[in-house]
Structure formats: C-alpha cells, structure tokens
N, C-alpha and C. Protein backbone atom coordinates (compact mmCIF):
# COMPACT_ATOMS: atom_id res chain seq x y z
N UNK A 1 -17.23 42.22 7.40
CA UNK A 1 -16.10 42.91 6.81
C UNK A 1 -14.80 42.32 7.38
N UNK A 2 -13.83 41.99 6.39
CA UNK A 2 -12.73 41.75 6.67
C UNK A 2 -11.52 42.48 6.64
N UNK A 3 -10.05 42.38 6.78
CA UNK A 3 -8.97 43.18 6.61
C UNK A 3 -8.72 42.90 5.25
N UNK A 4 -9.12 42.18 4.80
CA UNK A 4 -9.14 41.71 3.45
C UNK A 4 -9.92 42.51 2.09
N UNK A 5 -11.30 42.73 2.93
CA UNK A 5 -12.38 43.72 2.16
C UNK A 5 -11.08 45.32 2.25
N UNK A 6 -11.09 45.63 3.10
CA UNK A 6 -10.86 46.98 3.56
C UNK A 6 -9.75 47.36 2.92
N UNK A 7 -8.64 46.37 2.84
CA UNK A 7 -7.33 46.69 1.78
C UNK A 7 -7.40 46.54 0.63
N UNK A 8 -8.04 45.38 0.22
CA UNK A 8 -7.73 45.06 -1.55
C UNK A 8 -9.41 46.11 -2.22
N UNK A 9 -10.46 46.38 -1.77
CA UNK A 9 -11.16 47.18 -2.27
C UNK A 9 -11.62 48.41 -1.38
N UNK A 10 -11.94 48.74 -0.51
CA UNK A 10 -11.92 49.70 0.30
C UNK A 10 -10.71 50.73 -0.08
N UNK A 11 -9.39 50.30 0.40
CA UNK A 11 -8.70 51.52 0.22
C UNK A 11 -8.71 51.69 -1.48
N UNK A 12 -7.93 51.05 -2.26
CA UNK A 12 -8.33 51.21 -4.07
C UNK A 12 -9.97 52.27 -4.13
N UNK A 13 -10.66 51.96 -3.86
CA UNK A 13 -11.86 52.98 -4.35
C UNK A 13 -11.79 54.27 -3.39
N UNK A 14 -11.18 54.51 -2.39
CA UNK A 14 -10.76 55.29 -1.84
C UNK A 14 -9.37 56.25 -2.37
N UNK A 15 -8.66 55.75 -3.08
CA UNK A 15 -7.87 56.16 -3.64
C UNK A 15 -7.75 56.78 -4.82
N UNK A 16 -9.01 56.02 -5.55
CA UNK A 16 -9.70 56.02 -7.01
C UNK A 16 -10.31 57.59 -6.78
N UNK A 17 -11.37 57.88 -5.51
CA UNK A 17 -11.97 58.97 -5.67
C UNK A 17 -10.72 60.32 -5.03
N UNK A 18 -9.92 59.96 -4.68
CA UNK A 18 -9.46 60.67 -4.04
C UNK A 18 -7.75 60.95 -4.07
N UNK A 19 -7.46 60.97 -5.61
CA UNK A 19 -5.27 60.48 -5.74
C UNK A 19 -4.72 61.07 -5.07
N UNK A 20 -5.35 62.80 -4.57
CA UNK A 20 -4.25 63.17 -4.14
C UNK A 20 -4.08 62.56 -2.64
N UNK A 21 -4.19 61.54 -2.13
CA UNK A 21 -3.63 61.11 -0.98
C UNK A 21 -2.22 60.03 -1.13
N UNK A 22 -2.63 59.43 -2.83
CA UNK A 22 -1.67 58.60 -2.92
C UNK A 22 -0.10 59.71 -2.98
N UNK A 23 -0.65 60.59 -3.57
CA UNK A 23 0.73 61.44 -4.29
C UNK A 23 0.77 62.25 -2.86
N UNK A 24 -0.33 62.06 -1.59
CA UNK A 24 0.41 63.03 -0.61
C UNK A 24 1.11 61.74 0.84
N UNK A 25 0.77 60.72 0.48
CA UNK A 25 1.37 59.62 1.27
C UNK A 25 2.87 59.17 0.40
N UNK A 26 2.63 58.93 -0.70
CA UNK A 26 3.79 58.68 -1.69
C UNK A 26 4.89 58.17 -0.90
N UNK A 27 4.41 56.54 -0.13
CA UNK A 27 5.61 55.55 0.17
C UNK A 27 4.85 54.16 0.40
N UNK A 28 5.48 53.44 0.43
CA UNK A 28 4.96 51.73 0.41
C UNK A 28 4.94 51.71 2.34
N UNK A 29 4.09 50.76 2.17
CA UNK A 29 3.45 50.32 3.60
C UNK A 29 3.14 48.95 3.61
N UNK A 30 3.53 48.14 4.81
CA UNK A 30 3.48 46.57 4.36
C UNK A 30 2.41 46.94 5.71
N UNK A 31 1.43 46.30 5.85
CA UNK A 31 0.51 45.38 6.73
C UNK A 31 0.54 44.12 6.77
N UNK A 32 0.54 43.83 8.01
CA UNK A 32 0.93 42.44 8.95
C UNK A 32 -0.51 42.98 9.60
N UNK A 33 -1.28 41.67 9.41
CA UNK A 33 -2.75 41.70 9.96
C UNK A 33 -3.08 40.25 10.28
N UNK A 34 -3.20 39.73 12.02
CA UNK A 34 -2.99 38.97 12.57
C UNK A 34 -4.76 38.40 12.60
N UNK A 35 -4.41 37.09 13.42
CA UNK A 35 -5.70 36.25 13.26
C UNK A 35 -6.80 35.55 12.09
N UNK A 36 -7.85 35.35 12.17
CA UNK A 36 -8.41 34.95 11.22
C UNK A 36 -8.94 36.36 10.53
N UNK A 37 -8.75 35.40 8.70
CA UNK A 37 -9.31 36.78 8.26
C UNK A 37 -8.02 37.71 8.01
N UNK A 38 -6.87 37.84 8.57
CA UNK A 38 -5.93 38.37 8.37
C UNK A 38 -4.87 38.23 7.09
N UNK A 39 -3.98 39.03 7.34
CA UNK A 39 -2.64 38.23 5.81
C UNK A 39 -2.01 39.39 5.75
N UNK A 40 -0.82 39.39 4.66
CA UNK A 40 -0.05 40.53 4.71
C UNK A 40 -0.39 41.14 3.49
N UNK A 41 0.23 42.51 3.17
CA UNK A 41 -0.03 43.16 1.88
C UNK A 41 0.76 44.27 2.35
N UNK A 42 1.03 44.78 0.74
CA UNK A 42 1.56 45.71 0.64
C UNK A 42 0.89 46.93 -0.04
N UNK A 43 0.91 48.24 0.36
CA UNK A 43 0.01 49.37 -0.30
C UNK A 43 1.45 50.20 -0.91
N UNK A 44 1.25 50.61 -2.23
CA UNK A 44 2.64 50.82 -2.44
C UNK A 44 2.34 52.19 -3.56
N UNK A 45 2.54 53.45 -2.72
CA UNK A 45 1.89 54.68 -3.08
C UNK A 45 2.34 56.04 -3.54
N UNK A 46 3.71 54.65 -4.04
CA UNK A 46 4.99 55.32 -4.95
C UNK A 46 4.60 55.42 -6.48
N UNK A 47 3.15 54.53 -7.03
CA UNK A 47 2.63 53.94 -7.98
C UNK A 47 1.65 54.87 -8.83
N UNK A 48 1.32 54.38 -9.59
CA UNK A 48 -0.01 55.73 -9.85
C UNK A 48 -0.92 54.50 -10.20
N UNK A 49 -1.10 53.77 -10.13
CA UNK A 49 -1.94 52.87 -9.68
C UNK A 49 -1.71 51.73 -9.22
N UNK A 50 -2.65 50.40 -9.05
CA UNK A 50 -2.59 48.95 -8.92
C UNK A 50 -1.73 49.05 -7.26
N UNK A 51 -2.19 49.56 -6.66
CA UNK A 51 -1.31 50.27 -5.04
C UNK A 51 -1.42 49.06 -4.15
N UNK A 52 -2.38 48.50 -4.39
CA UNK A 52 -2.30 46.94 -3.17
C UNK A 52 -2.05 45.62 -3.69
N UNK A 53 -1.26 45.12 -3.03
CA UNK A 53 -0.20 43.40 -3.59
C UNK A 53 -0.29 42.83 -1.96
N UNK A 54 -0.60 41.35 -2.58
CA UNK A 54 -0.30 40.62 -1.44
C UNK A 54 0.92 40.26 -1.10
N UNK A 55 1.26 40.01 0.34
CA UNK A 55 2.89 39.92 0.56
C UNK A 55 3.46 41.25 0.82
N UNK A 56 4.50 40.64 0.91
CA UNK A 56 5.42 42.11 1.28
C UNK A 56 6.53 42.28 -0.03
N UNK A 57 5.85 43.37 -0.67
CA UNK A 57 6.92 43.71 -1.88
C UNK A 57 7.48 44.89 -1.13
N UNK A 58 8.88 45.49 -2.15
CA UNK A 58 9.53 46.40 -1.74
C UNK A 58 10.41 46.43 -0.58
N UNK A 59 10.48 47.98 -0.26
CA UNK A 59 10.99 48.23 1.05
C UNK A 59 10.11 49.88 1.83
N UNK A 60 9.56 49.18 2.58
CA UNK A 60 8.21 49.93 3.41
C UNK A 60 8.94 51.17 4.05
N UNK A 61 8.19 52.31 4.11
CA UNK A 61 8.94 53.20 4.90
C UNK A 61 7.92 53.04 6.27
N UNK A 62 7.09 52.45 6.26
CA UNK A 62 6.36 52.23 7.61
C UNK A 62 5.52 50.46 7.33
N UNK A 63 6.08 49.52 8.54
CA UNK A 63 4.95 48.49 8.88
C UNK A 63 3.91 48.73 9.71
N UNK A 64 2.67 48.16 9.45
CA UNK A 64 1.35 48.51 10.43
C UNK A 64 1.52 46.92 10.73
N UNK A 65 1.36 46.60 12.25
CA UNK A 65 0.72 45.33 13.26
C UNK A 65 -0.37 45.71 13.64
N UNK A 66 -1.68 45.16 13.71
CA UNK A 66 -2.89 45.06 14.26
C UNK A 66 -3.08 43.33 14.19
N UNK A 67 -4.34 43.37 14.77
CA UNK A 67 -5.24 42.55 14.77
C UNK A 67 -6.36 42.20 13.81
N UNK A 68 -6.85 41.42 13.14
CA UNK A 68 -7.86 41.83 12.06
C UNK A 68 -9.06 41.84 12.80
N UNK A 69 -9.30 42.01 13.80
CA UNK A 69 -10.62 42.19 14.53
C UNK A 69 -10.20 43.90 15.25
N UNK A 70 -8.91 44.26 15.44
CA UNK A 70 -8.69 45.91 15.86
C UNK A 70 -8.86 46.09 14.68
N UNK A 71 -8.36 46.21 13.22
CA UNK A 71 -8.16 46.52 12.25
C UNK A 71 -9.65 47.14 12.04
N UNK A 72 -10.65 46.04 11.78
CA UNK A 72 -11.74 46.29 10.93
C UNK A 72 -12.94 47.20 12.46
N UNK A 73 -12.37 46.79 13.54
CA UNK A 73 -13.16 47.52 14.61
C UNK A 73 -12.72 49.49 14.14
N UNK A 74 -11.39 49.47 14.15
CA UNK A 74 -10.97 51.02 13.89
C UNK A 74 -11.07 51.59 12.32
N UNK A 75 -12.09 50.43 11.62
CA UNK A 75 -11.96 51.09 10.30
C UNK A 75 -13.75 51.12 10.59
N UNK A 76 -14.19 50.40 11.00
CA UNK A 76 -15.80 50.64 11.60
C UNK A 76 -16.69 51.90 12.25
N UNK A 77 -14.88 52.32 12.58
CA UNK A 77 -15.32 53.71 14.26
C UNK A 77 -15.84 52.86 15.08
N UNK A 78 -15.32 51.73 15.93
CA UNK A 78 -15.94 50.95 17.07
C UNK A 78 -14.64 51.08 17.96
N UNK A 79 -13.56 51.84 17.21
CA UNK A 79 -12.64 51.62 17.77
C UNK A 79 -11.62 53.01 17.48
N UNK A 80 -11.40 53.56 18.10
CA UNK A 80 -10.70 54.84 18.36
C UNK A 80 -8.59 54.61 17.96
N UNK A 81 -8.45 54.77 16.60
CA UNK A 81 -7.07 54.50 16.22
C UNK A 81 -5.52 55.19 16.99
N UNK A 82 -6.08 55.91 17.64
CA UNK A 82 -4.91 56.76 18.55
C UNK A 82 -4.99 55.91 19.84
N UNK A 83 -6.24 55.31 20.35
CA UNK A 83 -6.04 54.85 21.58
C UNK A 83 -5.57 53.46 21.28
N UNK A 84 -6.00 52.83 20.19
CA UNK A 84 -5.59 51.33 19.93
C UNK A 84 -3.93 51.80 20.03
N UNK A 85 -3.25 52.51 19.11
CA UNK A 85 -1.71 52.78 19.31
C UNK A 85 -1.01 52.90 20.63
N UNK A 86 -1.79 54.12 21.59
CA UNK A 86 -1.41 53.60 22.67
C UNK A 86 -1.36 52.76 23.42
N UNK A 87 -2.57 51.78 23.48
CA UNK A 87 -2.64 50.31 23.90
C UNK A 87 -2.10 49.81 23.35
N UNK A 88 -0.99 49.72 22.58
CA UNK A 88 -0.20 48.92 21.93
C UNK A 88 -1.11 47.48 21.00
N UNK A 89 -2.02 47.58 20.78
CA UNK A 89 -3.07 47.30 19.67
C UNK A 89 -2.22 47.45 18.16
N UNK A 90 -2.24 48.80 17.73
CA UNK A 90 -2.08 49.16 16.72
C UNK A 90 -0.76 49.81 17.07
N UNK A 91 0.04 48.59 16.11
CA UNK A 91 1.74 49.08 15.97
C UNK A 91 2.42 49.62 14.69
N UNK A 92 3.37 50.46 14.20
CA UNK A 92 3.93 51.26 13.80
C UNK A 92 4.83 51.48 13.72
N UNK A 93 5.89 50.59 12.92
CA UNK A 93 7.33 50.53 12.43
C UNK A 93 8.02 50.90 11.86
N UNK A 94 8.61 52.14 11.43
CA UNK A 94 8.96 53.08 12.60
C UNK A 94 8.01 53.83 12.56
N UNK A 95 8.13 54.43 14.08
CA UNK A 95 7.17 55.57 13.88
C UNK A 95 6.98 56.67 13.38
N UNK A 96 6.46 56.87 12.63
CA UNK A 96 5.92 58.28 12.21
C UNK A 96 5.19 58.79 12.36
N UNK A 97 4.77 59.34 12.70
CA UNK A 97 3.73 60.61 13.25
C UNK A 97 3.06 60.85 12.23
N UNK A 98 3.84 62.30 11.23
CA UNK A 98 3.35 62.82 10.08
C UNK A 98 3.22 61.75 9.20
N UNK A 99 3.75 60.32 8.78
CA UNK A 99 3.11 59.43 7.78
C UNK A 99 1.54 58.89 8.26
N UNK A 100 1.55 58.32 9.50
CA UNK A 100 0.63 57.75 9.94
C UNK A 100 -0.27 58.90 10.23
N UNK A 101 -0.55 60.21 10.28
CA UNK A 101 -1.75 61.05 9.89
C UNK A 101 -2.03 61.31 8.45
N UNK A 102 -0.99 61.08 8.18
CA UNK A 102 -1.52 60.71 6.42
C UNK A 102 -2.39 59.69 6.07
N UNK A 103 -1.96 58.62 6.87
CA UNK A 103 -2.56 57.03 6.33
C UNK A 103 -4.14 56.82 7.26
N UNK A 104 -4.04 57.83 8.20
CA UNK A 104 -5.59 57.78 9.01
C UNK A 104 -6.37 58.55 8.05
N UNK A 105 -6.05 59.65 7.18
CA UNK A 105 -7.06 60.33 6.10
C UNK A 105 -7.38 59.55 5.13
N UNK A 106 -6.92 58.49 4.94
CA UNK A 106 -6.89 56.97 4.14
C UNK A 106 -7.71 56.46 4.77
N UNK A 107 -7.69 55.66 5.61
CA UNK A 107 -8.15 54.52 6.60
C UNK A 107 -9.41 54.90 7.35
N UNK A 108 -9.57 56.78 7.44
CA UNK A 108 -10.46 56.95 8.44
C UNK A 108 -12.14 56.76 7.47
C-alpha cells in the first residue's frame, strides 16, 4: 500500500459510502507526502464530488506533512496518529484541532 492507494482510492470510496464527512469536513486539504511512493494532492471537500487532484489546487485551509512510510503506517494502525503529531512525524498547517478530528474520521 501506498500514499498513493490511500488518497486517490481509499479516501473516494470512503467518501462514496459515507458524504456526510465530506459536507462535515467541507474545506480543501493539500498533502505533501515525502519519500518514495509519495507526491502531493489535493482533497477538496468543498465539492460534491471528484474530491482528490494531484498537485496543489486551490487554497487549503489545512496542509498535512508526513512521510509516505508514517502516512501508510498510521493509515495501517501500526502507527498511532496523535503520537506521530507529537513526534513531529505528522505535521499540520495550521493547526486545527477540530479540522484534523474531522480528517482522522476520514483517514482512521
């Protein structure tokens, strides 16, 4: 599994079974996902569909930094997403609190 699997089909079928997260997240998010296997994208959940683009479209109300080996470890459960944040692993531009518990009911 890649950061690649997990954004462009993972979250979409996640979203598919489940809209009201898009309409309860309802803002664009750019991911910056480092190493191999990595790339950028945008999840953009202002949309009522077609929510993931490669690159950075728009203007994000939150960037995510990981690793694509933290990434797919904390989308696995091998890896605990509150502690990666505090280890400064998993970064969060700006921070939000209440967005980013939105985007873990996504991601988790």
């Amino acid at each position: 599994m890649t950061s690649k699997d997990i954004i462009e089909t993972e979250i979409p079928a996640a979203l598919q079974a489940k809209p009201e997260l898009a309409k309860d997240i309802n803002s664009i998010i750019h991911f910056n996902i480092s190493g191999d296997g990595g790339g950028n994208w945008t999840l953009d959940l202002t949309k009522p569909s077609d929510w993931v683009s490669s690159g950075h479209n728009g203007t994000p109300k939150m960037t995510i930094s990981v690793s694509n080996g933290d990434f797919v470890a904390i989308r696995e459960k091998k890896m605990n997403a509150q502690m990666a944040a505090m280890s400064g692993k998993l970064k969060f531009k700006p921070m939000d609190m209440g967005l980013a518990m939105k985007l873990a009911k996504l991601l988790g």
